[in-house]
Protein backbone atom coordinates (compact mmCIF):
# COMPACT_ATOMS: atom_id res chain seq x y z
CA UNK A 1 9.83 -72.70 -52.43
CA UNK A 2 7.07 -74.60 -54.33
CA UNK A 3 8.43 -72.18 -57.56
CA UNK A 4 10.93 -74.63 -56.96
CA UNK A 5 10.54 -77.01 -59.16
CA UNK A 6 11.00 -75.04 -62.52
CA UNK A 7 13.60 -72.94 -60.95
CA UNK A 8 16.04 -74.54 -58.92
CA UNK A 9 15.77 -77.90 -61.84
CA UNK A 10 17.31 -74.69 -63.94
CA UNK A 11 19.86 -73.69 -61.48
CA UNK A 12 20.93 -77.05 -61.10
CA UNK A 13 21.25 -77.72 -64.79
CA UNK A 14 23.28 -74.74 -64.63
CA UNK A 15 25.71 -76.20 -62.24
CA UNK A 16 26.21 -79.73 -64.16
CA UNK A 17 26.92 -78.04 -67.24
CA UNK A 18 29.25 -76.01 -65.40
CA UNK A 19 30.92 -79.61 -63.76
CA UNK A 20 31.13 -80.84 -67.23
CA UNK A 21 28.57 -83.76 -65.47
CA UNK A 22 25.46 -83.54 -67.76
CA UNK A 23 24.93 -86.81 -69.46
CA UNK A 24 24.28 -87.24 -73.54
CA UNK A 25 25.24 -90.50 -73.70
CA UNK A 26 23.27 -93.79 -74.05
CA UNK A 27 22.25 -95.92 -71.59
CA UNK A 28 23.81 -99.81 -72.77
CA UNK A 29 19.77 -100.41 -72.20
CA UNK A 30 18.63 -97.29 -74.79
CA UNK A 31 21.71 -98.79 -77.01
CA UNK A 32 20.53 -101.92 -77.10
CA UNK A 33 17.46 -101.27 -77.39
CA UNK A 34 18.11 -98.80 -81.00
CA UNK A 35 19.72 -101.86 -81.94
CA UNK A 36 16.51 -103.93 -82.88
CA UNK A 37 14.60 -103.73 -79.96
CA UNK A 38 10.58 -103.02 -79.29
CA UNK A 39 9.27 -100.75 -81.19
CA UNK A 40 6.07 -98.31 -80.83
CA UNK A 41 3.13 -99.01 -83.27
CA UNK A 42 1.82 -97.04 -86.10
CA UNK A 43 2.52 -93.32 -84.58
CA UNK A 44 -1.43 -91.89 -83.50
CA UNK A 45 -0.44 -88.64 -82.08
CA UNK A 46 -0.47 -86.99 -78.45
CA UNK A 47 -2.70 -89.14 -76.17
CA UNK A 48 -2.95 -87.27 -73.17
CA UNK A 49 -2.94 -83.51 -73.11
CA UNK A 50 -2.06 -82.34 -69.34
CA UNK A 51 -0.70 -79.65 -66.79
CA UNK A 52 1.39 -79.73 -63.68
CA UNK A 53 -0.46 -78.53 -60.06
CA UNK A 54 1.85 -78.09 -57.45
CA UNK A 55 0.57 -78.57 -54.28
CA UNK A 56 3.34 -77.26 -51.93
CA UNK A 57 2.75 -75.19 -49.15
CA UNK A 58 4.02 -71.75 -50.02
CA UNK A 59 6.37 -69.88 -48.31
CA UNK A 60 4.24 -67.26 -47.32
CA UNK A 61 0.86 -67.65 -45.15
CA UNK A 62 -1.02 -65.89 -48.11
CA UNK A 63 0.08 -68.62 -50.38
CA UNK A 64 -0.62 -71.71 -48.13
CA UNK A 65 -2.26 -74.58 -49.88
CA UNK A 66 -6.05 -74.24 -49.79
CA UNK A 67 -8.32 -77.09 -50.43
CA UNK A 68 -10.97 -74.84 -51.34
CA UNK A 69 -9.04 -73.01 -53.82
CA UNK A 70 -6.94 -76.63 -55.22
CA UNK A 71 -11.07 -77.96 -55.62
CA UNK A 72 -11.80 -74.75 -57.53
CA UNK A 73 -8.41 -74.90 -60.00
CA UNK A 74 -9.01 -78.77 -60.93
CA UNK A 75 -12.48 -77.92 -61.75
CA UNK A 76 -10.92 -74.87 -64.16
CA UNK A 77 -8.43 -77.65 -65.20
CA UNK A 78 -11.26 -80.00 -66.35
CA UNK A 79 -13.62 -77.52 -67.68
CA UNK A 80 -12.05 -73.86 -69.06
CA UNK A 81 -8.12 -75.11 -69.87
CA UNK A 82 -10.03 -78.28 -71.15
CA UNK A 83 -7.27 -80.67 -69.70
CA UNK A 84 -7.34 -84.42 -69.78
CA UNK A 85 -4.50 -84.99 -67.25
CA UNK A 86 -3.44 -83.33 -64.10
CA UNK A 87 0.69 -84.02 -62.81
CA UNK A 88 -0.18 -83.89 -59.26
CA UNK A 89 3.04 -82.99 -58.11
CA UNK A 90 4.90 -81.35 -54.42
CA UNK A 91 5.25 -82.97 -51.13
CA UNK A 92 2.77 -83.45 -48.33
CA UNK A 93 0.97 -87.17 -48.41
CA UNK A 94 -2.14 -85.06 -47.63
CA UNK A 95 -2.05 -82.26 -50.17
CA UNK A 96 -1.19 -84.83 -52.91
CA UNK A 97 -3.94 -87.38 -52.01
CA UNK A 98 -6.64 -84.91 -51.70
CA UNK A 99 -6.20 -82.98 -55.30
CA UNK A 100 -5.54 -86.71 -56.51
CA UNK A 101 -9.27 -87.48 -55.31
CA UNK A 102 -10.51 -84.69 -56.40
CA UNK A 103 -9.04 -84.85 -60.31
CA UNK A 104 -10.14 -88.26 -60.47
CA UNK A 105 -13.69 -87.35 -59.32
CA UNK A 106 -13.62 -85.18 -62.10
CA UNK A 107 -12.82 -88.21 -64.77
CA UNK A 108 -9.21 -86.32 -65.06
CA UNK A 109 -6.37 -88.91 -65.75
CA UNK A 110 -3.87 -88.53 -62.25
CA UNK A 111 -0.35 -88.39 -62.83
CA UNK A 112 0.46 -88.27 -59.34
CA UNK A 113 4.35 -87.47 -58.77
CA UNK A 114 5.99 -86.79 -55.18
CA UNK A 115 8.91 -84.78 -54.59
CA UNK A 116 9.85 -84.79 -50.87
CA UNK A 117 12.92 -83.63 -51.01
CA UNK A 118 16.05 -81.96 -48.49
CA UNK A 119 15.25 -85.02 -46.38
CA UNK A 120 16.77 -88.61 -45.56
CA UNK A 121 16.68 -90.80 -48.10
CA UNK A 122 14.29 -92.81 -45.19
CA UNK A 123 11.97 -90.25 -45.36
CA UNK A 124 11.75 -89.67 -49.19
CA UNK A 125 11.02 -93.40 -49.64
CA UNK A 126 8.06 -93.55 -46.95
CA UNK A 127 6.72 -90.47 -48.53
CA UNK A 128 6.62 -92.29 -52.15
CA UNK A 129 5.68 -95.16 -50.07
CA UNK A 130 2.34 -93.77 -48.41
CA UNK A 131 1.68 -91.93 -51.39
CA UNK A 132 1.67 -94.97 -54.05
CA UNK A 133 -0.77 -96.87 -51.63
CA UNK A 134 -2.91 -94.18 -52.24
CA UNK A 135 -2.54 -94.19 -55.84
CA UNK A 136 -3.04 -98.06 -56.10
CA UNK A 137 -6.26 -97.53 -53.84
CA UNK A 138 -7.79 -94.58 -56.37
CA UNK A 139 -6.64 -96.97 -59.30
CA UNK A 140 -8.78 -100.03 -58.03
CA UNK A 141 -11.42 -98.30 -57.49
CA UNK A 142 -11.58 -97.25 -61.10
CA UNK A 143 -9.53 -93.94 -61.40
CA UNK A 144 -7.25 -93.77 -63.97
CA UNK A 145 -3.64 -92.94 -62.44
CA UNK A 146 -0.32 -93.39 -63.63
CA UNK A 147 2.42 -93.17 -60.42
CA UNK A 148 5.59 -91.32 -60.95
CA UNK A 149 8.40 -92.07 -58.08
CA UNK A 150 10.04 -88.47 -58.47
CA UNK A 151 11.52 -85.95 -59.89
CA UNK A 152 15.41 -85.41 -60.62
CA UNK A 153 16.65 -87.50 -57.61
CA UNK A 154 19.78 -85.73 -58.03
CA UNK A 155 18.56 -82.25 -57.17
CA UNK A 156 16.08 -83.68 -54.42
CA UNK A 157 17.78 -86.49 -52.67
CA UNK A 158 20.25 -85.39 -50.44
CA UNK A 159 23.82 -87.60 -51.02
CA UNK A 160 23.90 -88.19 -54.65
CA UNK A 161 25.41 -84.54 -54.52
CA UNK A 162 27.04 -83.43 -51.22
CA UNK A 163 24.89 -81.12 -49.26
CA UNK A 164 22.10 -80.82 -46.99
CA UNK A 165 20.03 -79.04 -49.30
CA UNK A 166 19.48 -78.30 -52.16
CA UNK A 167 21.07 -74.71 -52.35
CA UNK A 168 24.36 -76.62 -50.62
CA UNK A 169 24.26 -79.15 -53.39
CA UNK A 170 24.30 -76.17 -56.11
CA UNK A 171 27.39 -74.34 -54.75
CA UNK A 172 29.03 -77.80 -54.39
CA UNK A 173 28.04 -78.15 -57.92
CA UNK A 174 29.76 -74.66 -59.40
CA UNK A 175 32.49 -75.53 -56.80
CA UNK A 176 33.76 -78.29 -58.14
CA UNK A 177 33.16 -80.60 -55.09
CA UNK A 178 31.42 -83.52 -57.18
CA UNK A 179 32.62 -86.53 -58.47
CA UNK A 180 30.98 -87.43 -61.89
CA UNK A 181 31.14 -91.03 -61.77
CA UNK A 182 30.34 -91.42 -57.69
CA UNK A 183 27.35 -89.11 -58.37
CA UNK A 184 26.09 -91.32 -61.49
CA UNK A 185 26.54 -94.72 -59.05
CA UNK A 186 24.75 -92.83 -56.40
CA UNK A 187 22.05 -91.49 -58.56
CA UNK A 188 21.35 -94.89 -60.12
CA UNK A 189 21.14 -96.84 -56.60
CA UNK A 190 18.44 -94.68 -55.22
CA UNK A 191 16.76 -93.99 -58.69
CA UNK A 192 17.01 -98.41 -58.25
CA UNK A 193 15.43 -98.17 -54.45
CA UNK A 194 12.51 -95.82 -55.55
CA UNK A 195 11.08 -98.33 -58.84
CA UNK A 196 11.70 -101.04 -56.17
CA UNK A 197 9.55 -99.06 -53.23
CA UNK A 198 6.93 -97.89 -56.78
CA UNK A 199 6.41 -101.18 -57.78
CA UNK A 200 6.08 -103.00 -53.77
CA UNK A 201 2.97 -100.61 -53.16
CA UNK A 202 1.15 -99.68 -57.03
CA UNK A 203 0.73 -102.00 -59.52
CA UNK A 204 -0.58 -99.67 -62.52
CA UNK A 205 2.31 -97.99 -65.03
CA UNK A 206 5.21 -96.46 -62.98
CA UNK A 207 7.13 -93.96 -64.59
CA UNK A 208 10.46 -91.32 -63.17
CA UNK A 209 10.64 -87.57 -64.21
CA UNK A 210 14.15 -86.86 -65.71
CA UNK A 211 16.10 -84.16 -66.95
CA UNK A 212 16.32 -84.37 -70.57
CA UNK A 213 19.79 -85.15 -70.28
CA UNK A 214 19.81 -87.78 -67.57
CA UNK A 215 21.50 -91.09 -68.02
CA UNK A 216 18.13 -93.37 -66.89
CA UNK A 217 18.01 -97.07 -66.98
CA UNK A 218 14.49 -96.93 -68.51
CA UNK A 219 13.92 -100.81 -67.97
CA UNK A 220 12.91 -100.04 -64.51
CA UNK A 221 9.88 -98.08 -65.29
CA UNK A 222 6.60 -98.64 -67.51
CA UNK A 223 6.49 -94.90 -68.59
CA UNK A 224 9.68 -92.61 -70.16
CA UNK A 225 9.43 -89.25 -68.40
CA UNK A 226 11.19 -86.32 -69.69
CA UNK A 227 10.97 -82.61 -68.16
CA UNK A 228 11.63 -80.65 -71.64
CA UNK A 229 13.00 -77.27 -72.24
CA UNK A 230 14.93 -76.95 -75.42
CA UNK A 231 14.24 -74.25 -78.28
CA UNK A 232 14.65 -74.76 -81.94
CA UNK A 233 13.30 -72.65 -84.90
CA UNK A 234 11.62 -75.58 -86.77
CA UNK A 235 9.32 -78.04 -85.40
CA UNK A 236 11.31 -80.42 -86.75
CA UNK A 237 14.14 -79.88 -84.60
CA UNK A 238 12.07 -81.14 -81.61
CA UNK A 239 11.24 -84.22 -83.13
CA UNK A 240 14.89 -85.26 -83.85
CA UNK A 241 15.73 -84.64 -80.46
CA UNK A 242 12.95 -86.08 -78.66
CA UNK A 243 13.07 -89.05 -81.26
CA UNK A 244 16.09 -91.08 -79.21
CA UNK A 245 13.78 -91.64 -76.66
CA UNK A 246 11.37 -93.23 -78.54
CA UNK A 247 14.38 -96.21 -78.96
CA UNK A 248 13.36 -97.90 -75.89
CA UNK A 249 9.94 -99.08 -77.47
CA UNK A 250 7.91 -97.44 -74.43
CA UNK A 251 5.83 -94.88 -73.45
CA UNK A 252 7.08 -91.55 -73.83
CA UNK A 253 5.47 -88.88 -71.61
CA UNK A 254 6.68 -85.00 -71.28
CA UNK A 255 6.44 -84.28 -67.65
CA UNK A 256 7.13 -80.70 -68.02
CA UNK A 257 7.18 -78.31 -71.13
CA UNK A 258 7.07 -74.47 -70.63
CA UNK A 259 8.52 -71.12 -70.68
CA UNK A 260 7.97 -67.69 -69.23
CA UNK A 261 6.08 -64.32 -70.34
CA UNK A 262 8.77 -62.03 -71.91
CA UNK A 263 10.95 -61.47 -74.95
CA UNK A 264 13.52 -63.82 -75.20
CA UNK A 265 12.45 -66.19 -72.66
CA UNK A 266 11.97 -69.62 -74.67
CA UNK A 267 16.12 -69.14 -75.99
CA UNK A 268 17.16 -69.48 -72.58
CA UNK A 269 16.49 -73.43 -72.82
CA UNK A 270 14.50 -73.66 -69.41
CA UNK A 271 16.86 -70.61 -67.58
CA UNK A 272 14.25 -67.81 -67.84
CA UNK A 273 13.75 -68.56 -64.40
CA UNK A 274 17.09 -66.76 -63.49
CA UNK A 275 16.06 -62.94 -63.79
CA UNK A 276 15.30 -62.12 -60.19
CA UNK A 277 18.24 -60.24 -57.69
CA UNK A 278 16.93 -61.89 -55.00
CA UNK A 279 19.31 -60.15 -53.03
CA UNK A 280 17.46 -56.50 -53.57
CA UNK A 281 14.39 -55.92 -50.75
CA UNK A 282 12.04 -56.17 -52.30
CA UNK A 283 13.23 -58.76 -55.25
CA UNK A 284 13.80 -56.92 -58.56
CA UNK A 285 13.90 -58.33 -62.32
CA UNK A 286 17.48 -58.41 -63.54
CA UNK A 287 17.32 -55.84 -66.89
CA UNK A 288 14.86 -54.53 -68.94
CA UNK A 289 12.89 -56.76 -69.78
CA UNK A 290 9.99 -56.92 -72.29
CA UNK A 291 6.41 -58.72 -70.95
CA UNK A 292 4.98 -60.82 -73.74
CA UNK A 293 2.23 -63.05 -72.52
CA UNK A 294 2.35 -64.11 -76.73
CA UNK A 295 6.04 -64.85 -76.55
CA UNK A 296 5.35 -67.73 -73.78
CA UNK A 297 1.70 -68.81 -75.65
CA UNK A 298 3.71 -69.24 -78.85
CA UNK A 299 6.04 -71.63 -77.64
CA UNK A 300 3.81 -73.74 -75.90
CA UNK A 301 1.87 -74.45 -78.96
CA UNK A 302 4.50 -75.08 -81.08
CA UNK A 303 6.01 -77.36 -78.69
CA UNK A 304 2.25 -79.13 -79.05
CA UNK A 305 2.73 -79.09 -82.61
CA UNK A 306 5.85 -81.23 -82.43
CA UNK A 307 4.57 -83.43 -79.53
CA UNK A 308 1.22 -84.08 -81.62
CA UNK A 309 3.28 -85.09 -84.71
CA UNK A 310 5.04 -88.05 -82.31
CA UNK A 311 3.70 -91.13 -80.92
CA UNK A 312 3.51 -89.39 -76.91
CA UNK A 313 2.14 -90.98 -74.11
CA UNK A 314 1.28 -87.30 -72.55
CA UNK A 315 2.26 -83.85 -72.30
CA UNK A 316 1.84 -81.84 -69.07
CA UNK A 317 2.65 -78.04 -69.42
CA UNK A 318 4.85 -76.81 -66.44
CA UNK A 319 2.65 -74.91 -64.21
CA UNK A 320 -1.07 -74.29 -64.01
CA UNK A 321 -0.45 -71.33 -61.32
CA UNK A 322 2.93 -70.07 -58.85
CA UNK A 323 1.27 -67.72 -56.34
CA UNK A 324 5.00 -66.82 -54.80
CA UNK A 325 5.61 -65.27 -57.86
CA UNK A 326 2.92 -62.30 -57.63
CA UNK A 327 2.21 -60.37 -61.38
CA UNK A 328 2.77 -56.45 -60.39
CA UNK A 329 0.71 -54.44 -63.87
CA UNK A 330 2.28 -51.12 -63.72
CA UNK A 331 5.64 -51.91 -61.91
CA UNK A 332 7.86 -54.11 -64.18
CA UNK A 333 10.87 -53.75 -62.03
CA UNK A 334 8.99 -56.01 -59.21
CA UNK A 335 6.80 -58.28 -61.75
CA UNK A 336 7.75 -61.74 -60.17
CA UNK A 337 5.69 -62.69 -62.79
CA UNK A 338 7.94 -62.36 -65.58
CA UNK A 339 10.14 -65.40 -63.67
CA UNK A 340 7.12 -67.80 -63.81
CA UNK A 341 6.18 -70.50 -66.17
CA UNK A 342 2.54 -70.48 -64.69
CA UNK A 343 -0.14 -70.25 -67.16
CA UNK A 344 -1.71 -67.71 -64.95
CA UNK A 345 -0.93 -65.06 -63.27
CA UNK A 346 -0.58 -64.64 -59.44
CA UNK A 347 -2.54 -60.67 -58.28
CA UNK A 348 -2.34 -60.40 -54.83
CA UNK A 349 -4.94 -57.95 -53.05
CA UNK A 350 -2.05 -55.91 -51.09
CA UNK A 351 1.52 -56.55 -52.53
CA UNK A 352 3.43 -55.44 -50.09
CA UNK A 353 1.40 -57.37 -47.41
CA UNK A 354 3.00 -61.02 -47.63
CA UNK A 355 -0.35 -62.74 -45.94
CA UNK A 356 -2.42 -61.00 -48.52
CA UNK A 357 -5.38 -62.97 -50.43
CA UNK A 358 -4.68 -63.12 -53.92
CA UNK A 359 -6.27 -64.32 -56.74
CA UNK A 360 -4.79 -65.71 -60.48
CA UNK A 361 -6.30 -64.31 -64.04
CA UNK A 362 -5.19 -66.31 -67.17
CA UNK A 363 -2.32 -65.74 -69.05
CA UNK A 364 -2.78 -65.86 -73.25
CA UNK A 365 -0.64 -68.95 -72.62
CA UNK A 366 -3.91 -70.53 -71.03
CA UNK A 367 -6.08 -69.16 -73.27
CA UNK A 368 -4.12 -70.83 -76.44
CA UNK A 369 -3.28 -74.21 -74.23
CA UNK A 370 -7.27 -74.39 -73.61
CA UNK A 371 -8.11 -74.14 -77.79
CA UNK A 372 -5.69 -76.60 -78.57
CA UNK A 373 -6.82 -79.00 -75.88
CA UNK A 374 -10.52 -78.61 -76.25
CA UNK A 375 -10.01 -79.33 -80.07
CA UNK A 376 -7.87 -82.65 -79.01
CA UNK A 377 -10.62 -83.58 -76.70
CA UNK A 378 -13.17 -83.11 -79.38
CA UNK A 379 -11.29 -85.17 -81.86
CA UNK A 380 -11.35 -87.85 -79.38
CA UNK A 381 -14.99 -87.44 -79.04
CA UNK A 382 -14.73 -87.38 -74.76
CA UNK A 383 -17.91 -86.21 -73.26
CA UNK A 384 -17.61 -85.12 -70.16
């Protein structure tokens, strides 16, 4: 499921802490590096304010990829949500190429990010492969495009963790059936094999997607890339954290900030995902939860407080729209919704129909996201 990406990140997150496998420490490269080496320049703010589009195919017929309805969103990406970046993200060599062409028609900065994943190692490669060609194609020819090689290798790749998918590689996980070290050795080689496969086919600024607590050997890659979920009070708070980052003198971009519409959601450090009984037909919210579109807007910008007080490369808010997680008004025990990090929210014309149209509606969350970028765009003084 295309909801995927937020979600099962979280579960596996979940499981590592659970394995004791989640790493704080310092890569000898980040050590070395907070030891005297590069430095950023005089700190200038946020550069690049973005949002993720998943382009997956949906696990329903209603919720297929459309290329109408991906041509439609970018232009609402460009021109209402007032985005200068859009992390073109999913699997399908198609799907990604297309809304890559169509964001950089638009003058949109493409941070175009494959995640082909549950698949031979073969196959994940070819994918990242096919797709960077493409990148270094739309990059010649003027686009501006930035080429991530994946996202959290060790959730997608099957053999850094046993299992054939990803579900098999959780339960391993909470089971206890992972060793730490072999898992770090295997995690490194292929994260090694996909820079090497990045750089052979794109020759603009390559960049990874971590978890904020993987152990990365950032000299492989132009462009830091951190998927961010933490909560603190203070802004300050963020800043320390995201600060050790900033040791390795490069880029720093958040690939994925974000929370979900309810009470309580932005404590759960990226798990507010995890309130569905997926085993109930249909799938219920766990508890009693309390919607609060303001809850998630609230975060966001003060997460874009913090980021805009750093020296960030870019800051892409995880999702722009999950339409397998439909928004039921009325019926809180079935609101998907309230599992979603979208900034809209998914209303299908017949919910119990599962190849019904549907159309989203903005959240506040997009409505907040849109005045803060529009005023960063202004500042800049883009014309578009």
């Amino acid at each position: 499921m295309q909801r995927s990406k937020g979600i099962k990140r979280a579960q596996f997150l979940a499981g590592m802490a659970s394995a004791g496998l989640a790493a704080t420490v310092l890569s000898s490269g980040e050590a070395r590096a907070a030891q005297g080496g590069p430095r950023r320049g005089p700190r200038h703010g946020l550069r690049h304010h973005g949002v993720v589009y998943t382009v997956g195919a949906g696990e329903m017929p209603g919720t297929a990829f459309s290329a109408a309805r991906m041509r439609e969103d970018i232009r609402v990406i460009r021109d209402e949500l007032h985005a200068d970046t859009v992390d073109v993200t999913g699997d399908g060599v198609e799907r990604l190429t297309a809304t890559a062409t169509e964001a950089a028609e638009r003058g949109l900065r493409v941070w175009l990010q494959p995640t082909l994943g549950d698949v031979p190692e073969r196959d994940i490669l070819e994918h990242l492969a096919e797709t960077g060609r493409f990148a270094e194609r739309l990059r010649r020819h003027g686009a501006a495009v930035d080429l991530s090689v994946g996202c959290e290798f060790w959730l997608f790749v099957p053999g850094i963790v046993p299992g054939d998918t990803v579900f098999e590689r959780i339960r391993n996980l909470l089971d206890g059936k992972v060793d730490p070290a072999a898992m770090q050795r295997r995690l490194d080689r292929f994260t090694a094999k996909a820079a090497v496969v990045g750089r052979s086919v794109f020759h603009g600024r390559l960049s990874y997607a971590a978890a904020q607590d993987d152990k990365v050997d950032w000299r492989l890659f132009d462009i830091m890339g951190i998927d961010y979920y933490s909560y603190f009070p203070h802004r300050a708070d963020y800043t320390r954290e995201l600060s050790r980052y900033l040791r390795w003198g490069k880029p720093l971009a958040i690939t994925e900030f974000g929370t979900c519409a309810y009470v309580g959601a932005p404590q759960t450090d990226g798990m507010g995902w995890d309130v569905v009984d997926y085993d109930k037909k249909p799938p219920e919210i766990k508890g009693d939860l309390v919607r609060s579109e303001r809850t998630q807007a609230a975060y966001l910008t003060h997460l874009l407080d913090a980021f805009s007080s750093m020296d960030l490369y870019a800051a892409m808010a995880f999702e722009f729209v999950t339409p397998d997680a439909p928004h039921r008004p009325g019926d809180p025990r079935h609101d998907l919704d309230l599992a979603s990090y979208a900034l809209t929210k998914t209303l299908k014309d017949h919910p119990e129909d599962p190849a019904s149209g549907w159309h989203w509606e903005p959240k506040e969350a997009f409505h907040a996201l849109a005045r803060r970028y529009q005023y960063a765009r202004a500042g800049r003084g883009d014309v578009r």
